[in-house]
PDB file of N, CA and C in Angstrom:
ATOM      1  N   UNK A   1      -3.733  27.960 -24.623  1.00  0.00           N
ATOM      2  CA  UNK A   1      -4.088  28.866 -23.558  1.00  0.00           C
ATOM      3  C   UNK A   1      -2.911  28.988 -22.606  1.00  0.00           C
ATOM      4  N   UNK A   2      -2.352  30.315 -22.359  1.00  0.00           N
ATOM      5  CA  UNK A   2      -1.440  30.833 -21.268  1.00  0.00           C
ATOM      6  C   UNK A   2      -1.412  30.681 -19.893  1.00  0.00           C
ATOM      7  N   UNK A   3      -0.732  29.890 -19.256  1.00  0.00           N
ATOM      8  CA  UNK A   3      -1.186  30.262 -17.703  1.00  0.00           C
ATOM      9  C   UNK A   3      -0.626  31.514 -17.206  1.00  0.00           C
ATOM     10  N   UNK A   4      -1.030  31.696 -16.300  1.00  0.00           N
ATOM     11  CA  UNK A   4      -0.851  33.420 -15.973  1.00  0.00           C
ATOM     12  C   UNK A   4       0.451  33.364 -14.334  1.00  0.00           C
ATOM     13  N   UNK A   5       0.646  32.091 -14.470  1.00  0.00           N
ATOM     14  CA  UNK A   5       1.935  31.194 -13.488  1.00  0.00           C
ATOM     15  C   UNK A   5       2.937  32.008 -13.824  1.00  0.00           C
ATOM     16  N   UNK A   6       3.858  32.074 -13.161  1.00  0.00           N
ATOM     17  CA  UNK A   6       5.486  32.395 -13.461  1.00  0.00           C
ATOM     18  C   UNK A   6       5.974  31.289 -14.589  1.00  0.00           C
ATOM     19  N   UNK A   7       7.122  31.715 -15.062  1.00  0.00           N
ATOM     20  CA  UNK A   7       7.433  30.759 -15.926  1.00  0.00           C
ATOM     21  C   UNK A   7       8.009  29.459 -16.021  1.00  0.00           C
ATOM     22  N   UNK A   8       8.429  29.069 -14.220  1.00  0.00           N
ATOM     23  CA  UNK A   8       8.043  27.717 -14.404  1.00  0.00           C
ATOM     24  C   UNK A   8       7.294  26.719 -14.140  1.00  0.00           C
ATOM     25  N   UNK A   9       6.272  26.942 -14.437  1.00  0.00           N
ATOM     26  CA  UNK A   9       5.079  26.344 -13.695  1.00  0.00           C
ATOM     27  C   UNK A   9       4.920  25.174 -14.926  1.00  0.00           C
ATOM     28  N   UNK A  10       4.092  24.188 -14.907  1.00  0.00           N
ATOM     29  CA  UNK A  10       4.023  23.001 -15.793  1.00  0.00           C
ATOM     30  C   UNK A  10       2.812  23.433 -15.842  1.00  0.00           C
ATOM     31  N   UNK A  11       2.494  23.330 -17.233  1.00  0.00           N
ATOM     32  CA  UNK A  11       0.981  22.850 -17.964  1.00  0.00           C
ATOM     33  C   UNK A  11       0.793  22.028 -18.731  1.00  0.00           C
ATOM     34  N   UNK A  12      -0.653  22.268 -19.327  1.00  0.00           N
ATOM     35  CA  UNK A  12      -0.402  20.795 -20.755  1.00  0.00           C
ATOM     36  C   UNK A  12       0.266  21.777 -21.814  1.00  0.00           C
ATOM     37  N   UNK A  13       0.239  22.829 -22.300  1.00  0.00           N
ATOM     38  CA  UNK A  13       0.762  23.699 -23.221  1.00  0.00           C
ATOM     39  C   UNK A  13       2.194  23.846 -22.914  1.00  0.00           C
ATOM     40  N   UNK A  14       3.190  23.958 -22.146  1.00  0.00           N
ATOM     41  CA  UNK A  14       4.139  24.045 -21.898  1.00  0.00           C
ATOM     42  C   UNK A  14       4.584  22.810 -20.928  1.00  0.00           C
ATOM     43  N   UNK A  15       5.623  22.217 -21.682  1.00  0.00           N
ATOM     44  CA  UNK A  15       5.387  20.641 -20.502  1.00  0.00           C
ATOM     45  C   UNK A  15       7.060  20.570 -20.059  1.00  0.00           C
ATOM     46  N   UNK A  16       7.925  21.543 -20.455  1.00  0.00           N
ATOM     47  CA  UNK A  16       9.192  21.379 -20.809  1.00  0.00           C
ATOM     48  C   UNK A  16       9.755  22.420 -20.896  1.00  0.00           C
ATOM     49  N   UNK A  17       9.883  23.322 -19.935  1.00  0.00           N
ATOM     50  CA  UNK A  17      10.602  24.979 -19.843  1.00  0.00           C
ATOM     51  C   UNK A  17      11.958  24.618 -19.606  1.00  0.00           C
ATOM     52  N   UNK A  18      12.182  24.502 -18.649  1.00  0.00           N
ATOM     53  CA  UNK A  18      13.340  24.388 -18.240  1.00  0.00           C
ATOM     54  C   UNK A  18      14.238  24.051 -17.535  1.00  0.00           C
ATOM     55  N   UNK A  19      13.744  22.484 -17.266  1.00  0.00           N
ATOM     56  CA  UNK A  19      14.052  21.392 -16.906  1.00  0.00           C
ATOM     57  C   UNK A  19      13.732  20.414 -17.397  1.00  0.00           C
ATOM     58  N   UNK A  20      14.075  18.950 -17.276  1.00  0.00           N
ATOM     59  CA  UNK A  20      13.770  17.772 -17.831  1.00  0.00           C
ATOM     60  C   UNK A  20      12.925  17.560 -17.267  1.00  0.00           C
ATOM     61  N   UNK A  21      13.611  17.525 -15.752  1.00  0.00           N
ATOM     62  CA  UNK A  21      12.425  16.289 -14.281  1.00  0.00           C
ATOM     63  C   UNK A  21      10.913  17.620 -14.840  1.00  0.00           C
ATOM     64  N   UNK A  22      10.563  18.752 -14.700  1.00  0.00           N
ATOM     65  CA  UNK A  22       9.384  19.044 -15.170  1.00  0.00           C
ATOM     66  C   UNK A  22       8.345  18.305 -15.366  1.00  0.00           C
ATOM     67  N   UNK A  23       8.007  17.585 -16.847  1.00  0.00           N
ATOM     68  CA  UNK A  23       7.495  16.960 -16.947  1.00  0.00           C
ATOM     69  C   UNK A  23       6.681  15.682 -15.605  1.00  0.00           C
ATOM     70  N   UNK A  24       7.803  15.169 -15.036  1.00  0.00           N
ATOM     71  CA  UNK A  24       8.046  14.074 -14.502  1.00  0.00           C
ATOM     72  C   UNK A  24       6.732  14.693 -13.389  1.00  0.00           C
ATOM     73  N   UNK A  25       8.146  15.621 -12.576  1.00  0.00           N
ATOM     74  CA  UNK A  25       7.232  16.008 -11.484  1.00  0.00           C
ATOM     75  C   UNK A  25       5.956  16.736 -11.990  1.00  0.00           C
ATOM     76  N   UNK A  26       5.545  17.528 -12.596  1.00  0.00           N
ATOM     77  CA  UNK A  26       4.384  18.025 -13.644  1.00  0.00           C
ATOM     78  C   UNK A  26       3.264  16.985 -13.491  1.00  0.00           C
ATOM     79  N   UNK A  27       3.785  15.893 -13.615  1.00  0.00           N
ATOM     80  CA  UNK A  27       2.529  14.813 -14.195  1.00  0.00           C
ATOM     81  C   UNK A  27       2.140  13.833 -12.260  1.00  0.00           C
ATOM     82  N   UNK A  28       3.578  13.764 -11.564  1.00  0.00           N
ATOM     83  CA  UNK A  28       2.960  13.762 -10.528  1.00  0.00           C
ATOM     84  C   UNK A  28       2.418  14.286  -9.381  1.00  0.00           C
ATOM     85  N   UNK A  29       2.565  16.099  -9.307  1.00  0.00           N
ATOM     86  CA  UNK A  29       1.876  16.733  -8.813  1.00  0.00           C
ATOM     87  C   UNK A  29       0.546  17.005  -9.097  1.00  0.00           C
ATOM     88  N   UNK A  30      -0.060  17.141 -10.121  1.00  0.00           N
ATOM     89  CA  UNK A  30      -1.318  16.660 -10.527  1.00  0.00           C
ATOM     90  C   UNK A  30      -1.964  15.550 -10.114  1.00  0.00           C
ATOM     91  N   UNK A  31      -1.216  14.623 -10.219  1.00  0.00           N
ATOM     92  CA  UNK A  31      -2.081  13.441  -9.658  1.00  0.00           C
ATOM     93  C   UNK A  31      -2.082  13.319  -8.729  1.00  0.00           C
ATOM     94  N   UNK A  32      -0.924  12.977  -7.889  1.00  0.00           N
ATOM     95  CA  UNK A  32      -0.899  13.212  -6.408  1.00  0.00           C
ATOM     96  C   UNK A  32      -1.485  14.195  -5.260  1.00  0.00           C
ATOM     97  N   UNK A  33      -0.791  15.012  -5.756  1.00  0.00           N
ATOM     98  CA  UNK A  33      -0.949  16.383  -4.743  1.00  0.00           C
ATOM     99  C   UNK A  33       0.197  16.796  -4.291  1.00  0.00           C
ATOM    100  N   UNK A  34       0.158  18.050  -4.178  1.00  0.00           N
ATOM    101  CA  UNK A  34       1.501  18.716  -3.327  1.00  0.00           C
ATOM    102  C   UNK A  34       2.422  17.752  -1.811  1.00  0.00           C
ATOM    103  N   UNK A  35       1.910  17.713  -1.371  1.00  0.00           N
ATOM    104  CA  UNK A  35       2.052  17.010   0.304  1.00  0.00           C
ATOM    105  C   UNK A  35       2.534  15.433  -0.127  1.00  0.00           C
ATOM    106  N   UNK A  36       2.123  15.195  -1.338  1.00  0.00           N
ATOM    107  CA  UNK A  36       2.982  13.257  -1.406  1.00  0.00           C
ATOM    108  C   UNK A  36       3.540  13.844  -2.070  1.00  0.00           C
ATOM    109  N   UNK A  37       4.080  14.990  -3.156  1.00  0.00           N
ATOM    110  CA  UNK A  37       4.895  15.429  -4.220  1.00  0.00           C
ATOM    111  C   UNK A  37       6.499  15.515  -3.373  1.00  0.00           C
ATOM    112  N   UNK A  38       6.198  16.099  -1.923  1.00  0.00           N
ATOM    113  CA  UNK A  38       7.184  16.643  -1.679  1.00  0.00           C
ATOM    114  C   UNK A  38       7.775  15.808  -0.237  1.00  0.00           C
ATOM    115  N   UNK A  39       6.647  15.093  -0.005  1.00  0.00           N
ATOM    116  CA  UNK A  39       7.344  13.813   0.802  1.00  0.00           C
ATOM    117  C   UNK A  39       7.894  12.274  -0.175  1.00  0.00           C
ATOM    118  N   UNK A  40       7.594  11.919  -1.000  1.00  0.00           N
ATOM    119  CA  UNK A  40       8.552  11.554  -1.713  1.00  0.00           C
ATOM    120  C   UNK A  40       9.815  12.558  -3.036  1.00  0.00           C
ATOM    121  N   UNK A  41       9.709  13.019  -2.790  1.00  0.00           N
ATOM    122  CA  UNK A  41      11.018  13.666  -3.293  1.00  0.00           C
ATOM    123  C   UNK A  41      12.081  14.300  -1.798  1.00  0.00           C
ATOM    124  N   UNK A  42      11.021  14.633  -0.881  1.00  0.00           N
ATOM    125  CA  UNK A  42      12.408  13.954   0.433  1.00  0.00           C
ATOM    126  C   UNK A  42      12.669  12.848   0.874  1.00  0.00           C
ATOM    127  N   UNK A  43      12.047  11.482   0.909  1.00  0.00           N
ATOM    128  CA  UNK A  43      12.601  10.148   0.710  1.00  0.00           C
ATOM    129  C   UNK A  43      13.382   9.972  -0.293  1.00  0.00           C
ATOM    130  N   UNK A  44      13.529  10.312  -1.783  1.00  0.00           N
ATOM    131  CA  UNK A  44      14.394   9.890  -2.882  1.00  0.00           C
ATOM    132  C   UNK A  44      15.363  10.555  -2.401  1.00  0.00           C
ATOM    133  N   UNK A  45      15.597  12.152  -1.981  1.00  0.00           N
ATOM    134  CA  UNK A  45      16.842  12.482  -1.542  1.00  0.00           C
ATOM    135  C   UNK A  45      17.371  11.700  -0.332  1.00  0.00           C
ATOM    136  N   UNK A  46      16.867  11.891   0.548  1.00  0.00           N
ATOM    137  CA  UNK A  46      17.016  10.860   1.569  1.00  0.00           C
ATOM    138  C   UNK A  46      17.898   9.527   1.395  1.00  0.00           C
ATOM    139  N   UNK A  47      17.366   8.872   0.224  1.00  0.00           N
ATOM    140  CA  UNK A  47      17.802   7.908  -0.137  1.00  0.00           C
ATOM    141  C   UNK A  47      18.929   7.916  -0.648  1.00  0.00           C
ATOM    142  N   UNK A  48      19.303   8.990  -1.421  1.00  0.00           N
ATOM    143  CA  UNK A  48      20.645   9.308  -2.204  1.00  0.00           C
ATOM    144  C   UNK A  48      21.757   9.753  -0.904  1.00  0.00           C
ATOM    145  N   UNK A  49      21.137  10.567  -0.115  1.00  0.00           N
ATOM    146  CA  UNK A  49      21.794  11.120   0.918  1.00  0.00           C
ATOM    147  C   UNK A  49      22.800   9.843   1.689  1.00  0.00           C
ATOM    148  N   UNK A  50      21.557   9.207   2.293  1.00  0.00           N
ATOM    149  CA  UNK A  50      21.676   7.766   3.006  1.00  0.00           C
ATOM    150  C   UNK A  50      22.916   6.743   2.194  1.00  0.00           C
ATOM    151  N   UNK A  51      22.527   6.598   0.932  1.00  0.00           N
ATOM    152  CA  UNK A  51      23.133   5.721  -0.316  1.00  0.00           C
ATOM    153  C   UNK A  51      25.042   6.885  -0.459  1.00  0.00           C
ATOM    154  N   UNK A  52      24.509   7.780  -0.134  1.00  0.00           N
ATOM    155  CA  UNK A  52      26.366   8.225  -0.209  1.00  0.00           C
ATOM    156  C   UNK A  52      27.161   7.841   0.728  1.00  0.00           C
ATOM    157  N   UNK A  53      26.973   7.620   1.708  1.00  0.00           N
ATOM    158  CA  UNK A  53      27.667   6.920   3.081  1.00  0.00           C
ATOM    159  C   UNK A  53      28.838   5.498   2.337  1.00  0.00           C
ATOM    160  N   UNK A  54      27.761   4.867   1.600  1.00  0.00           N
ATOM    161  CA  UNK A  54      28.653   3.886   1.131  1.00  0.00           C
ATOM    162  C   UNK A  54      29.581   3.714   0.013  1.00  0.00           C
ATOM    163  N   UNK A  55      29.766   4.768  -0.865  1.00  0.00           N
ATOM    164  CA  UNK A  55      30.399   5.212  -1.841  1.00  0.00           C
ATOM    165  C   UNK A  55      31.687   5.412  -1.320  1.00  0.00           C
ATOM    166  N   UNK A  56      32.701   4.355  -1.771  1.00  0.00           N
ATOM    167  CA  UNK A  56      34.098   4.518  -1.196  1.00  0.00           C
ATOM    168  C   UNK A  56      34.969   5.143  -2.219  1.00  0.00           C
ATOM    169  N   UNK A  57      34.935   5.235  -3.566  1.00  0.00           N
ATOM    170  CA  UNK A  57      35.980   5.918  -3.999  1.00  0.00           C
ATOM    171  C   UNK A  57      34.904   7.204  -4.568  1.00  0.00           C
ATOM    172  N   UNK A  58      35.009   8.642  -4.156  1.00  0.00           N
ATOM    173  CA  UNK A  58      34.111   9.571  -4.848  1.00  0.00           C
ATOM    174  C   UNK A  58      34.571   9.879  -6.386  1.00  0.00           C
ATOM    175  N   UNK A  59      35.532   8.668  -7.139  1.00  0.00           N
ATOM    176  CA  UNK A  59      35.503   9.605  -8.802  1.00  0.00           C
ATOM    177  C   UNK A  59      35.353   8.296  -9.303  1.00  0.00           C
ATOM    178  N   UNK A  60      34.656   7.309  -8.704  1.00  0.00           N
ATOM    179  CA  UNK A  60      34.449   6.077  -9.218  1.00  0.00           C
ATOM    180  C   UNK A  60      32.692   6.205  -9.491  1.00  0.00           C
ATOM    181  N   UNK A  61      32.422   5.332 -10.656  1.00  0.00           N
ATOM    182  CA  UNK A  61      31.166   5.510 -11.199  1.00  0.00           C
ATOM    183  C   UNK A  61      30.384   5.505 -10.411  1.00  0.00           C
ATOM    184  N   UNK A  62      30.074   4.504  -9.495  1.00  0.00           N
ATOM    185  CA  UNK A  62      28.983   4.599  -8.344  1.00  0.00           C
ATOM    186  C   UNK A  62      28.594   5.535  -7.686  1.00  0.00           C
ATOM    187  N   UNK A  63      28.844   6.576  -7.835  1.00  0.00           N
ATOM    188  CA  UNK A  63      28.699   8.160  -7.411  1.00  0.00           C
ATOM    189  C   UNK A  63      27.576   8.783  -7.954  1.00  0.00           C
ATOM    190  N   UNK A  64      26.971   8.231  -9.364  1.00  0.00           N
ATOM    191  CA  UNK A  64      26.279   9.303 -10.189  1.00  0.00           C
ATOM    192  C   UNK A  64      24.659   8.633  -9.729  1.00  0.00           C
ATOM    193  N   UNK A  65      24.563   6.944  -8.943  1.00  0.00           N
ATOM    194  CA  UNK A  65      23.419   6.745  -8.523  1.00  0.00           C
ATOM    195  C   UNK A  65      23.091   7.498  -7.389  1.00  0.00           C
ATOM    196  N   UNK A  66      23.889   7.543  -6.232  1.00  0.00           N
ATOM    197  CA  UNK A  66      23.305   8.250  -5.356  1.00  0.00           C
ATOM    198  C   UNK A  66      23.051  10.058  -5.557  1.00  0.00           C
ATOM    199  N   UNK A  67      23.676  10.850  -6.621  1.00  0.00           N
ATOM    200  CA  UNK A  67      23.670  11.713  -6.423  1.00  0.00           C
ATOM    201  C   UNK A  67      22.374  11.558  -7.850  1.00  0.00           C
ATOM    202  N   UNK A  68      21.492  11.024  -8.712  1.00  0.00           N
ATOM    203  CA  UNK A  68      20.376  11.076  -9.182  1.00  0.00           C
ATOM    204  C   UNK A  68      19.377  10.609  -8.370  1.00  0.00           C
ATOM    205  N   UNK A  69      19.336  10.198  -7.202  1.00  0.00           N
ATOM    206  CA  UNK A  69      18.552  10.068  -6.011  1.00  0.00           C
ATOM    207  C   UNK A  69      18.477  11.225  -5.790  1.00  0.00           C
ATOM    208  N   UNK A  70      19.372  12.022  -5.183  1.00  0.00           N
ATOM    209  CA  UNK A  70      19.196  13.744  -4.536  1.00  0.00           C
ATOM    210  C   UNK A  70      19.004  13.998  -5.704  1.00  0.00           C
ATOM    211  N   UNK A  71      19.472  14.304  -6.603  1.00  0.00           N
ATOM    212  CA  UNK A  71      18.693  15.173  -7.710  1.00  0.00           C
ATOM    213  C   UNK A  71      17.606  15.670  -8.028  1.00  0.00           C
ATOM    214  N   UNK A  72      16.909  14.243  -8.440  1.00  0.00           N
ATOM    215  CA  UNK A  72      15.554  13.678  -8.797  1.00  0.00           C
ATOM    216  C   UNK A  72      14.320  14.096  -7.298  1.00  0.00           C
ATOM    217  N   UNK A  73      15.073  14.049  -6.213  1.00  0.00           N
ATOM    218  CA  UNK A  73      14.290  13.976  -5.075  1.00  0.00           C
ATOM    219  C   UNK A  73      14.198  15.633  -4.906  1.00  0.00           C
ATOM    220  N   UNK A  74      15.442  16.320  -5.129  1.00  0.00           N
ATOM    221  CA  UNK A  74      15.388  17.868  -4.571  1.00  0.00           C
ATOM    222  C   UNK A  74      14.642  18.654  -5.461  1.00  0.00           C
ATOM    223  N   UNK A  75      14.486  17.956  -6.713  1.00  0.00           N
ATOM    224  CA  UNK A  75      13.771  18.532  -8.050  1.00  0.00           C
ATOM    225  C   UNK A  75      12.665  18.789  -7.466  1.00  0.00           C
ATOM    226  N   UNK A  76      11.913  17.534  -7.061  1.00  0.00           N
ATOM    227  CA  UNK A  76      10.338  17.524  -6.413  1.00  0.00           C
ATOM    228  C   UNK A  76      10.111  18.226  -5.194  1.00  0.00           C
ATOM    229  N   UNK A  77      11.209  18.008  -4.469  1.00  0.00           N
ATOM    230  CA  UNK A  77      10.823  19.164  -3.537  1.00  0.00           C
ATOM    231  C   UNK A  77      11.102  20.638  -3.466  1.00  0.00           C
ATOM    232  N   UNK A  78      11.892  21.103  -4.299  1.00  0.00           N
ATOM    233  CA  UNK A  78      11.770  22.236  -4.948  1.00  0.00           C
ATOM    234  C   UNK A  78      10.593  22.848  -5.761  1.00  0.00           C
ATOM    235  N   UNK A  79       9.847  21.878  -6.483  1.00  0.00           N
ATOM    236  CA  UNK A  79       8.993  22.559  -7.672  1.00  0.00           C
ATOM    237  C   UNK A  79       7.847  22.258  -6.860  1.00  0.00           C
ATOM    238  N   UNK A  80       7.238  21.400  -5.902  1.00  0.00           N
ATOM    239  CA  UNK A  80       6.003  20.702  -5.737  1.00  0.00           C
ATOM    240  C   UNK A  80       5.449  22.105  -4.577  1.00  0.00           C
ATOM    241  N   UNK A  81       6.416  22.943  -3.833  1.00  0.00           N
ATOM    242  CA  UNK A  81       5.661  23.572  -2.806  1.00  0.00           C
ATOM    243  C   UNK A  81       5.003  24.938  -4.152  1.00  0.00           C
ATOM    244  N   UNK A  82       6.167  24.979  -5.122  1.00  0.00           N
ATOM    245  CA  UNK A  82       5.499  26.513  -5.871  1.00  0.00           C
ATOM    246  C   UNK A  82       4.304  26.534  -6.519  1.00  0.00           C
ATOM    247  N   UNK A  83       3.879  24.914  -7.006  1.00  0.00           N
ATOM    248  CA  UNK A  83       2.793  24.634  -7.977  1.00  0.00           C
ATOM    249  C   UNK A  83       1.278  25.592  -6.871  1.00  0.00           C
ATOM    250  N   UNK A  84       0.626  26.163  -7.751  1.00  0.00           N
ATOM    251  CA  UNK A  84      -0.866  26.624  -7.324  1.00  0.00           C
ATOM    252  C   UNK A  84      -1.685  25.826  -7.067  1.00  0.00           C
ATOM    253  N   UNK A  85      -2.454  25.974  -5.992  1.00  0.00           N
ATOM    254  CA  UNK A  85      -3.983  25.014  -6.047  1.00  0.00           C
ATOM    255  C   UNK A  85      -4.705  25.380  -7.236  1.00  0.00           C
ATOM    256  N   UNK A  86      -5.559  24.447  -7.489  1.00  0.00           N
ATOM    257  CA  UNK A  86      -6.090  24.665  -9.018  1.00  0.00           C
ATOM    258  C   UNK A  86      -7.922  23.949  -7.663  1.00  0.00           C
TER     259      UNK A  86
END
């Protein structure tokens, strides 16, 4: 069955458009709810944000944790306000 969503919306029929985090966030906007979806995914950025301060050389490996903090965090708060009430 089709949802009648734009095309990136997460369902159980489509779990994987076109992104990875999808899924991720997919499975915890459902459970959660919008409003913890998108206050922790501004704490994880937050955290990455916060966590770059201490990164002293920027082409040294330690770079790719704080910036999968913002990633991971901007993902959720990007996708969690578009999801529909169901």
């Amino acid at each position: 069955m089709r949802s009648c969503c734009p095309g990136w919306y997460i369902d159980r029929s489509d779990r994987c458009r076109n992104s990875r985090l999808h899924p991720f966030w997919g499975y915890f906007i459902q459970r959660y709810g919008r409003m913890v979806a998108i206050a922790c995914g501004l704490f994880l950025s937050g955290v990455g944000f916060v966590s770059m301060a201490f990164v002293v050389n920027p082409y040294d490996w330690g770079i790719y944790i704080p910036a999968f903090f913002m990633a991971v965090g901007q993902a959720g708060t990007l996708i969690a306000p578009q999801v529909p009430d169901h």
